[in-house]
Protein backbone atom coordinates (compact mmCIF):
# COMPACT_ATOMS: atom_id res chain seq x y z
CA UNK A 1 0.00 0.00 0.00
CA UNK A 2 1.31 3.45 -1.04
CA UNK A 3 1.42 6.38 1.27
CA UNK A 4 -0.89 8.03 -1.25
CA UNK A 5 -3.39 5.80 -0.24
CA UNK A 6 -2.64 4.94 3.34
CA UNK A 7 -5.62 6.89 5.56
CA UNK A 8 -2.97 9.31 7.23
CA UNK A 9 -4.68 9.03 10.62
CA UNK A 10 -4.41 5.39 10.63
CA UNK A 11 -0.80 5.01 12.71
CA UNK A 12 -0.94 8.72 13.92
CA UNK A 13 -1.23 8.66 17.57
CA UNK A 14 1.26 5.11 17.72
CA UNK A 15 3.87 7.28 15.64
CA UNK A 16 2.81 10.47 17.25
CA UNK A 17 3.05 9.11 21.01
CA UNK A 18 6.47 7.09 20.12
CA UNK A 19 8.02 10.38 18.94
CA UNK A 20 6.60 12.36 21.59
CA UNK A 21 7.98 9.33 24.30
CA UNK A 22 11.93 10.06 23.20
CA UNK A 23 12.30 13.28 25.41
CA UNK A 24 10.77 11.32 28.71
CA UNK A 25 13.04 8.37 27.62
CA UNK A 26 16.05 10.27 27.21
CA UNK A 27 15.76 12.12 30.42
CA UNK A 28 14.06 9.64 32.87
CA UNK A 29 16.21 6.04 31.98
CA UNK A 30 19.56 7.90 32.84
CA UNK A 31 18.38 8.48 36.30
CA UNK A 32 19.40 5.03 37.83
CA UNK A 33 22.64 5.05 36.27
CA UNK A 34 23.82 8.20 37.68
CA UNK A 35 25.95 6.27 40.42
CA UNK A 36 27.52 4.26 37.83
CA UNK A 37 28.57 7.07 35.36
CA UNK A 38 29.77 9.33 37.85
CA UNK A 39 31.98 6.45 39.11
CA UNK A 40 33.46 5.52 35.66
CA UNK A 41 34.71 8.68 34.53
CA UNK A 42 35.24 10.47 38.20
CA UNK A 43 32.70 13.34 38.28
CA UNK A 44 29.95 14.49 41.14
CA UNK A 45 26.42 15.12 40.95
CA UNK A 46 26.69 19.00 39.76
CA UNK A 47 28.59 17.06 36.71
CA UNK A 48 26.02 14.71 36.59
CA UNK A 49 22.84 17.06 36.07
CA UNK A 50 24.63 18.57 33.41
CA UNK A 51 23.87 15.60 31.43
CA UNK A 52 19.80 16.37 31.96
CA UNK A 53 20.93 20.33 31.45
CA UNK A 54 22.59 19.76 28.14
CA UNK A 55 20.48 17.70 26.89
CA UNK A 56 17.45 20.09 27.35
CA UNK A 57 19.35 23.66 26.27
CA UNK A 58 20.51 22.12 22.98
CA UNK A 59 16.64 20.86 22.63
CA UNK A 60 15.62 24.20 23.50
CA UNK A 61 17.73 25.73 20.73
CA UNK A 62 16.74 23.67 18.09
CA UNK A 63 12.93 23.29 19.20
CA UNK A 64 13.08 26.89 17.29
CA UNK A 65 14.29 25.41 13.62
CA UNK A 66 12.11 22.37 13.28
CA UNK A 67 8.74 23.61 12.51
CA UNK A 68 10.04 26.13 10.62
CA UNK A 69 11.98 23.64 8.61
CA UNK A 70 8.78 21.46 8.29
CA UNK A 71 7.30 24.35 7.09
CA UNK A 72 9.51 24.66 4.44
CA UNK A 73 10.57 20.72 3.49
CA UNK A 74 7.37 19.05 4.57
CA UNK A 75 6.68 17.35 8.12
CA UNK A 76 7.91 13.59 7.67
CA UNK A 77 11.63 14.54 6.05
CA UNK A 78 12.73 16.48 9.17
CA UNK A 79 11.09 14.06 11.73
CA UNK A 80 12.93 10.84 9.64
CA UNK A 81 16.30 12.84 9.51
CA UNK A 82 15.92 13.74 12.96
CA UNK A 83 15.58 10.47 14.27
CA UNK A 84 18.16 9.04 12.54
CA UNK A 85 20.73 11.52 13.77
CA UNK A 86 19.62 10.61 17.04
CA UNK A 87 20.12 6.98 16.76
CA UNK A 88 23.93 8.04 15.98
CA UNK A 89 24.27 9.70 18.72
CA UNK A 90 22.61 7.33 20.81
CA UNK A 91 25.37 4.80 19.61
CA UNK A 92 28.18 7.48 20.02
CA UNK A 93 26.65 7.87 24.17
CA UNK A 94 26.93 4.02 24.28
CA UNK A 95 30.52 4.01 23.34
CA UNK A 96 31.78 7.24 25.45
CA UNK A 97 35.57 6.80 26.10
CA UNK A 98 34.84 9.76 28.56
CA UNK A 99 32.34 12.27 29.93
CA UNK A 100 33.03 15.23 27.50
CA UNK A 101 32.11 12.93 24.64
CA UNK A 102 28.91 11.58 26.86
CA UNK A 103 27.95 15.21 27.21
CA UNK A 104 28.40 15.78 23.56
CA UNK A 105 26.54 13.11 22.26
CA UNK A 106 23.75 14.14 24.79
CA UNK A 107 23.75 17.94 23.46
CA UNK A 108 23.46 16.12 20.01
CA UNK A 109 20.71 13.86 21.02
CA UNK A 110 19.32 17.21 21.93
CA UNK A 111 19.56 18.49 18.52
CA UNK A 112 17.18 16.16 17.17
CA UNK A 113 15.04 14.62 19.89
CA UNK A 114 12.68 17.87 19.96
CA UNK A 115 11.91 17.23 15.87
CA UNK A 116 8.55 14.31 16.79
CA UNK A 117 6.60 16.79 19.47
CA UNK A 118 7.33 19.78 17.78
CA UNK A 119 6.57 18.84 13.91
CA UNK A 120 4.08 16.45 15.20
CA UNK A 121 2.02 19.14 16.99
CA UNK A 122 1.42 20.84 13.71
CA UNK A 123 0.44 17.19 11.46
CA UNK A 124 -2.36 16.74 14.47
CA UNK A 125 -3.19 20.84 13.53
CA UNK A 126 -2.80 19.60 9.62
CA UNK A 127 -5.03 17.25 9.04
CA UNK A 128 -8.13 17.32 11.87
CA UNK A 129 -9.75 20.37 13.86
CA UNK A 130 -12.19 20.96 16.11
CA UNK A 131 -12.95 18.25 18.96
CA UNK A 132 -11.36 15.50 16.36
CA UNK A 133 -7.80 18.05 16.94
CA UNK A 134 -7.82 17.91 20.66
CA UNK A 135 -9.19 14.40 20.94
CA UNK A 136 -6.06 13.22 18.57
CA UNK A 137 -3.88 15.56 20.86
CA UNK A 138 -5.39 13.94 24.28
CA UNK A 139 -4.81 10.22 22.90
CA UNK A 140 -1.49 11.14 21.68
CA UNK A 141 -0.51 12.49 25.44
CA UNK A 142 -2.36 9.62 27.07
CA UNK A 143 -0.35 7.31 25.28
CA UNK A 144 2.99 9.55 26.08
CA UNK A 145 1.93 9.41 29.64
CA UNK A 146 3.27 5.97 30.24
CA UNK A 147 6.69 6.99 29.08
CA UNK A 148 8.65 8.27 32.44
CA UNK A 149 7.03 5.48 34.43
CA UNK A 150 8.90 3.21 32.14
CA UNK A 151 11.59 5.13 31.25
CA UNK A 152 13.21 4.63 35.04
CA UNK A 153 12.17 1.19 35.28
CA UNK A 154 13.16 0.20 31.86
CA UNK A 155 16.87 1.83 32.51
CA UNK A 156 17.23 0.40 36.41
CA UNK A 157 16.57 -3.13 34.24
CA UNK A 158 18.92 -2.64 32.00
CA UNK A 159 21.47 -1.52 34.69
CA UNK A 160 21.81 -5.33 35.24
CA UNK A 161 22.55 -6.54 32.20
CA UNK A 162 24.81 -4.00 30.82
CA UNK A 163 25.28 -0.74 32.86
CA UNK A 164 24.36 2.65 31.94
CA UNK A 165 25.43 1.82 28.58
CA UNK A 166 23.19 -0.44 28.24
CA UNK A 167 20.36 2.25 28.57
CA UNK A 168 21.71 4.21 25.56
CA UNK A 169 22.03 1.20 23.30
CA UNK A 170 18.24 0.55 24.40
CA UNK A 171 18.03 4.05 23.17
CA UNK A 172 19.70 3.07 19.78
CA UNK A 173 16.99 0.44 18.77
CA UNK A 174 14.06 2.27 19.74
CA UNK A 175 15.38 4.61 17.45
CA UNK A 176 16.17 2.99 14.82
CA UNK A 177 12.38 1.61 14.68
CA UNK A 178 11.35 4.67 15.28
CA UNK A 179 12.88 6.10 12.21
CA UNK A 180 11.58 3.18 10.23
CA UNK A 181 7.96 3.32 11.26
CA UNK A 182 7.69 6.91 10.62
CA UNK A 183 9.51 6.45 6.92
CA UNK A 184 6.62 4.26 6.22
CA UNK A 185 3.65 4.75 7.80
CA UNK A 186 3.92 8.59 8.10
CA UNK A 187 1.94 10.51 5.20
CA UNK A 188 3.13 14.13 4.73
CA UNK A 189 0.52 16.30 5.66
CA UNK A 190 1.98 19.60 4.63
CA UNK A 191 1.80 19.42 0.80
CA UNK A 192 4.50 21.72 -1.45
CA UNK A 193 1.61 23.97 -2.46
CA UNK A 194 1.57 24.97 1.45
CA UNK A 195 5.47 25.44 2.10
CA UNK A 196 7.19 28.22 2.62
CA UNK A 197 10.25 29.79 2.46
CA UNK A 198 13.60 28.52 4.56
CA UNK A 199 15.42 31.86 5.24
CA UNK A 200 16.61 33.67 8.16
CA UNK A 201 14.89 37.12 6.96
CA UNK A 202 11.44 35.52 7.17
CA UNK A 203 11.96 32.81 9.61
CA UNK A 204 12.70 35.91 11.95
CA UNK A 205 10.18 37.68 10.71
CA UNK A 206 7.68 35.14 11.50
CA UNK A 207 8.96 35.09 14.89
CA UNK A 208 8.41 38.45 14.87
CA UNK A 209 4.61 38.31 14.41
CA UNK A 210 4.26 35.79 16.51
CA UNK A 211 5.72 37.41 19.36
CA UNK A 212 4.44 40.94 18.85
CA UNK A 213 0.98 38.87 19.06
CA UNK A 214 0.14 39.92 22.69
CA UNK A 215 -2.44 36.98 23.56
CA UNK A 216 0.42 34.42 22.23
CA UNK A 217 2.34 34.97 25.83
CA UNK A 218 -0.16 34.21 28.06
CA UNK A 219 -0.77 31.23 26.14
CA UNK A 220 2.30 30.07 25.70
CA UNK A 221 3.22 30.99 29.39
CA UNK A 222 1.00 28.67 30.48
CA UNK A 223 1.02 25.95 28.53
CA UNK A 224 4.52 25.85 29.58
CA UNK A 225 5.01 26.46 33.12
CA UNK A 226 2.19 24.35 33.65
CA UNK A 227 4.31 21.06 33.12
CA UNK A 228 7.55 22.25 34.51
CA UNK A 229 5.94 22.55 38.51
CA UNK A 230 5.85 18.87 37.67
CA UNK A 231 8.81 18.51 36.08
CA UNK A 232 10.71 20.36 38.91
CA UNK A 233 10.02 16.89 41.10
CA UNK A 234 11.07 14.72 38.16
CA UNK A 235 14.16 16.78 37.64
CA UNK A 236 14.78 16.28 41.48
CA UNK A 237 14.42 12.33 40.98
CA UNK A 238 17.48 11.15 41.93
CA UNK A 239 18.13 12.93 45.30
CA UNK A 240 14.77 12.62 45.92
CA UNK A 241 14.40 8.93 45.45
CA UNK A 242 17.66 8.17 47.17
CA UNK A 243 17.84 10.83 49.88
CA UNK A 244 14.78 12.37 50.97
CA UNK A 245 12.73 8.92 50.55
CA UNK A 246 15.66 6.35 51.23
CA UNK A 247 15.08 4.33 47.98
CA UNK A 248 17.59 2.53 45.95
CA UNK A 249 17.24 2.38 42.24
CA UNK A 250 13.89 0.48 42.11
CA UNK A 251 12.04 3.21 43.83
CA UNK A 252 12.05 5.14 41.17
CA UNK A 253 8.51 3.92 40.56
CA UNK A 254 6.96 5.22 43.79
CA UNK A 255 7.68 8.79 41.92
CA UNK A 256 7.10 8.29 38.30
CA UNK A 257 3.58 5.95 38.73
CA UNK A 258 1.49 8.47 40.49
CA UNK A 259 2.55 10.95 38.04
CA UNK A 260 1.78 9.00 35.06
CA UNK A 261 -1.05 7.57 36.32
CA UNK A 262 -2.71 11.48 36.60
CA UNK A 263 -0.97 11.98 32.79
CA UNK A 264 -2.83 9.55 31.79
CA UNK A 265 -6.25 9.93 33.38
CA UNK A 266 -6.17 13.90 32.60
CA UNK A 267 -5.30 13.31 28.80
CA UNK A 268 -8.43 10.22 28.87
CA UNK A 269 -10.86 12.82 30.20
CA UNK A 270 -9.55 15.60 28.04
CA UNK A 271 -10.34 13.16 25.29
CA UNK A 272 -14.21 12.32 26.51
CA UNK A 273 -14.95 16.40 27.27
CA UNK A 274 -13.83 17.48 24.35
CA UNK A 275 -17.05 19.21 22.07
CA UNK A 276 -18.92 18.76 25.46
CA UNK A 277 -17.08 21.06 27.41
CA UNK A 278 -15.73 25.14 26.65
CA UNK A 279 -11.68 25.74 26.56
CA UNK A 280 -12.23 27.66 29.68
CA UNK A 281 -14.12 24.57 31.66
CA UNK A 282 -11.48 22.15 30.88
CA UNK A 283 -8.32 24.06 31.27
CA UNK A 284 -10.01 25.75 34.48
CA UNK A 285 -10.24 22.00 35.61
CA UNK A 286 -6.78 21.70 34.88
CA UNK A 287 -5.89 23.85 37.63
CA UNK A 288 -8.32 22.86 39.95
CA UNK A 289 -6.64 19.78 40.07
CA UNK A 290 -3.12 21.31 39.71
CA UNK A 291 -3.46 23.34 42.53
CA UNK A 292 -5.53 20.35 44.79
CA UNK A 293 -1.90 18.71 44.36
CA UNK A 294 0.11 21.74 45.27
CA UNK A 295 -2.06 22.23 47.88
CA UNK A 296 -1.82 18.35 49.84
CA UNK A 297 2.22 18.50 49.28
CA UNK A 298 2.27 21.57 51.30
CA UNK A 299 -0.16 19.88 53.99
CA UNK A 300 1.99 16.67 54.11
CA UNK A 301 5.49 18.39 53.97
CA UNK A 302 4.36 20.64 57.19
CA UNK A 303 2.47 17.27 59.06
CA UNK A 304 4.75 14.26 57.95
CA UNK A 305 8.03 14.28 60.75
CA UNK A 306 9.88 12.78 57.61
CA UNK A 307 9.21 12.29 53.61
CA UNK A 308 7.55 8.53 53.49
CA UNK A 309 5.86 6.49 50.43
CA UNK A 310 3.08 6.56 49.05
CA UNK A 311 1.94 9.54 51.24
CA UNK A 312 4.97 11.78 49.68
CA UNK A 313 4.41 11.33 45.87
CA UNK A 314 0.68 10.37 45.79
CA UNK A 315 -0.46 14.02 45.49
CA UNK A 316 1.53 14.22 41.97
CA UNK A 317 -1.31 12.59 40.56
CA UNK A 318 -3.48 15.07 41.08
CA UNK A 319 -0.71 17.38 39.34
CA UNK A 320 -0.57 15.21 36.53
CA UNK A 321 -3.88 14.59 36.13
CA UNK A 322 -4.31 18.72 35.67
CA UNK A 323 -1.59 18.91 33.31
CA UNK A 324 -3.01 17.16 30.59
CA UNK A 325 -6.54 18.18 31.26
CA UNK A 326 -5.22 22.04 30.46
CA UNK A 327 -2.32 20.78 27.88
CA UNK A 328 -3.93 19.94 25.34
CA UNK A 329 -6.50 22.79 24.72
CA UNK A 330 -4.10 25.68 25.60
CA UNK A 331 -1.73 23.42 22.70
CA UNK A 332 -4.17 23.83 20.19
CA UNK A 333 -5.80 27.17 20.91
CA UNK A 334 -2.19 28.74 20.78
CA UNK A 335 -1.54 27.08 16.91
CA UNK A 336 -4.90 28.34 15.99
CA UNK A 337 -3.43 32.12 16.43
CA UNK A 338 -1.34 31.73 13.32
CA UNK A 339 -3.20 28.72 11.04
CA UNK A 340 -0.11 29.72 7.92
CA UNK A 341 2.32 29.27 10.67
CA UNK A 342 2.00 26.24 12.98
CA UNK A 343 5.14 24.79 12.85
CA UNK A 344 6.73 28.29 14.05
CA UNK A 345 4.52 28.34 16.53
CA UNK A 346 4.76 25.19 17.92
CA UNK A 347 8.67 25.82 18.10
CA UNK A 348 8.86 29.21 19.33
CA UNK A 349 6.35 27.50 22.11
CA UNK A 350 8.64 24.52 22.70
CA UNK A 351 11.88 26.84 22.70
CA UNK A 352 10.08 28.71 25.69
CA UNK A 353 8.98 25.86 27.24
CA UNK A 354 12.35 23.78 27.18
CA UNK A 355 14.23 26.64 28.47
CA UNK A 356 12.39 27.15 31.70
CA UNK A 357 12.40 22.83 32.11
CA UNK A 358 16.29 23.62 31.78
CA UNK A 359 16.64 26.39 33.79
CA UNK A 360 14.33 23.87 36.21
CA UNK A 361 16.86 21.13 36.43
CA UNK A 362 19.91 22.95 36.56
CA UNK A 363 19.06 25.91 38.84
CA UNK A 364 15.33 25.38 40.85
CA UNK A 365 15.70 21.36 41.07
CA UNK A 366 19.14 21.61 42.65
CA UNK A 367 18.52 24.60 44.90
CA UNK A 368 15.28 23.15 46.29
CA UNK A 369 15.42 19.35 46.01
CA UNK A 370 16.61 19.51 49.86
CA UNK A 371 13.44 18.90 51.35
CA UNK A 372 9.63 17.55 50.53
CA UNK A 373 8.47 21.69 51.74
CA UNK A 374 10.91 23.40 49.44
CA UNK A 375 9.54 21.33 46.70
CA UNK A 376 6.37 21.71 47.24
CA UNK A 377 6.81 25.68 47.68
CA UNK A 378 8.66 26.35 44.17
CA UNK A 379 6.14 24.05 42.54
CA UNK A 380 2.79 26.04 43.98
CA UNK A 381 4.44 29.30 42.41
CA UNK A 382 4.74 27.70 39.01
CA UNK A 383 1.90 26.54 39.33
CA UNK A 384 -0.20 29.78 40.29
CA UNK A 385 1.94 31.93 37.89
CA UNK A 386 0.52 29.20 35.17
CA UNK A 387 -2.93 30.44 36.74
CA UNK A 388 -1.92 33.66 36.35
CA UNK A 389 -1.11 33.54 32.99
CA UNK A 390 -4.33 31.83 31.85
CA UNK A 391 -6.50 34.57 33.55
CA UNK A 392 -4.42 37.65 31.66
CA UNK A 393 -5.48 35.78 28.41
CA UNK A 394 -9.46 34.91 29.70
CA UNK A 395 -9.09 38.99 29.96
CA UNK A 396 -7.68 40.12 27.02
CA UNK A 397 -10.40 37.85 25.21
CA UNK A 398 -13.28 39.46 27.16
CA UNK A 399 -12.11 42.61 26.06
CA UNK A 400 -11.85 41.85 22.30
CA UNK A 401 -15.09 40.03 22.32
CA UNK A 402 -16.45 43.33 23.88
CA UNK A 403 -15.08 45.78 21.32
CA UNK A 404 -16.43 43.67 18.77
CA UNK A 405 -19.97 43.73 20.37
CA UNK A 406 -19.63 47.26 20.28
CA UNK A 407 -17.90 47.76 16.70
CA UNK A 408 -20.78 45.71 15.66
CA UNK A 409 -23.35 47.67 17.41
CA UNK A 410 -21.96 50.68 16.03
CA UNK A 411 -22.15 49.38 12.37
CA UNK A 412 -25.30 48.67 12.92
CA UNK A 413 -26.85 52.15 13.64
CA UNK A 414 -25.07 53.12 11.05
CA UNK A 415 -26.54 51.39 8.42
CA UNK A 416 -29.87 52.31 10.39
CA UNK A 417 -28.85 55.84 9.97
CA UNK A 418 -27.65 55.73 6.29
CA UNK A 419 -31.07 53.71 5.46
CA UNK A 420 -33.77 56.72 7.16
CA UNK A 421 -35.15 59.66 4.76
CA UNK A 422 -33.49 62.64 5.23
């Protein structure tokens, strides 16, 4: 069967959720090998992060090229290039003589493992909208969900068998399938007729607009902050695992579950409101439960005499669960803003995004992974300057709504006006 007549929505979430699963991956199944790679080449745990830090700066960076590359050479070229670069350097990480070339190969991996959410934010925006657009988008995240509960649990296994480098060669063949699926079952969605222009003048230009559009930055704003007051207790993982809770490596799971578990609950009822309930219900829901979560950490880190499982990590469900109840609809009501430009948008999005996850790990994760009420503090400000965010744009749309009520008013007592005898 041809891609010309392949239904393009067949494999779309599988691919979709796959692509979307190599940033989780790539961050969460280094965790339990930490100890091991800081004891083979002789470097601490400010070293160590730098390997998450890297990793997410160099995805930040290039988060702003690839839709506007797969605006210009169609979606499924720069996701299958992409991925295949990344399998390299997957291979190159599993073969580090030493730690510079580990943190290359991770700034590399970088590079290219932003190219699946990014471009494949604007295929969901390409070829569905409406409810169909944000019940693709809710699947796809549902799916994606499962990914840092497995990611840790997937690289403590492999630990066992062949060290931390076995976790990048695991890395390498998911990969390489990866990049094999998407070469065949992926059907372009942005046909030549649609492309534009590759060139710094417009790309910035673009940029431009899209930045100079004011509602884009409360959007934006909190569509990412939103994830990273749950991403500043996955950054915090591995002292938080091993210190504060007193696990070993296989406790990794009493962390990651309860925040998958919300993922994927959130994205399921995202999926069943969607058509049946307004953008402001389900993203207010969002933080409803976002801020429920914030709200029982802070109880339990005042009550508990010490941090203890499940009562420690349960609330993150409730966090997770909120995430992808808002995600999804602030995702798509952001790419709607500029319909000529969603690959732009989506990476001028993801560029924000990544670089406040980064600045998360290697500045907010390590200055207040001490203790369960530090945590639980910087995560409650993200989270209410997410809430913040989302009411400046519920404003500025009351207020255009409201001068268009009146423009329209207006025109029409003036065609009264123009239509009465003199």
């Amino acid at each position: 069967m041809t891609s010309a007549t392949r239904d393009p929505r067949r494999y779309l979430p599988f691919l979709l959720a796959a692509l979307s699963m190599i940033g989780p991956f790539s961050i969460d199944a280094i965790f339990p090998g930490f100890p091991d790679i800081g004891r083979d080449f002789g470097v601490g745990a400010v070293a160590l992060q730098q390997l998450l830090s890297v990793y997410l700066l160099a995805y930040a960076v290039m988060s702003l090229f690839h839709g506007a590359l797969s605006d210009a050479y169609g979606r499924k070229p720069v996701i299958v290039i992409a991925m295949a670069v990344y399998t390299v350097a997957s291979v190159g990480a599993a073969l580090a003589p030493s730690f510079s070339f580990l943190l290359g190969c991770r700034i590399l991996q970088g590079l290219c493992g932003g190219a699946g959410i990014v471009v494949g934010r604007a295929v969901v925006r390409d070829t569905m909208h409406g409810e169909e657009a944000q019940r693709m988008m809710s699947k796809v995240m549902m799916i994606f969900g499962v990914a840092p509960a497995i990611a840790p649990i997937v690289g403590a296994w492999l630990l066992g068998i062949d060290g931390w480098r076995g976790i990048f060669w695991a890395l390498t063949g998911f990969t390489t399938l990866l990049t094999l699926g998407v070469s065949y079952f992926l059907v372009e969605s942005h046909p030549p007729a649609h492309r534009t222009v590759f060139r710094p003048r417009p790309l910035l230009r673009g940029y431009r607009a899209i930045l100079s559009d004011l509602p884009f930055w409360p959007l934006a704003i909190a569509a990412s902050v939103n994830f990273s007051g749950l991403f500043l207790y996955i950054a915090s993982a591995p002292h938080l695992i091993r210190d504060l809770l007193g696990l070993g490596a296989s406790g990794f799971p009493w962390l990651f579950v309860p925040v998958v578990s919300g993922m994927v609950a959130g994205a399921f009822v995202s999926g069943r409101v969607a058509g049946r309930a307004s953008a402001a219900r389900t993203v207010s829901w969002g933080y409803a439960s976002m801020l429920s979560s914030c709200a029982l950490n802070l109880i339990l880190a005042v009550t508990l005499d010490h941090p203890r499982v499940p009562w420690s990590t349960l609330p993150l469900a409730l966090y997770g669960c909120g995430v992808q109840l808002a995600f999804p609809t602030l995702t798509l009501v952001l790419l709607d803003r500029f319909p000529e430009q969603r690959g732009g948008v989506s990476s001028v999005q993801a560029f924000g995004s990544l670089i406040l996850t980064a600045l998360v790990a290697g500045v907010l994760s390590p200055a207040l992974s001490d203790n369960m009420l530090t945590l639980a503090i910087g995560a409650t400000t993200i989270c209410l300057i997410g809430l913040a965010a989302w009411m400046w744009y519920v404003s500025l749309e009351r207020r255009r709504l409201a001068r268009a009520k009146a423009g329209a008013a207006s025109s029409v007592v003036s065609q009264i006006e123009r239509n009465e005898p003199g």
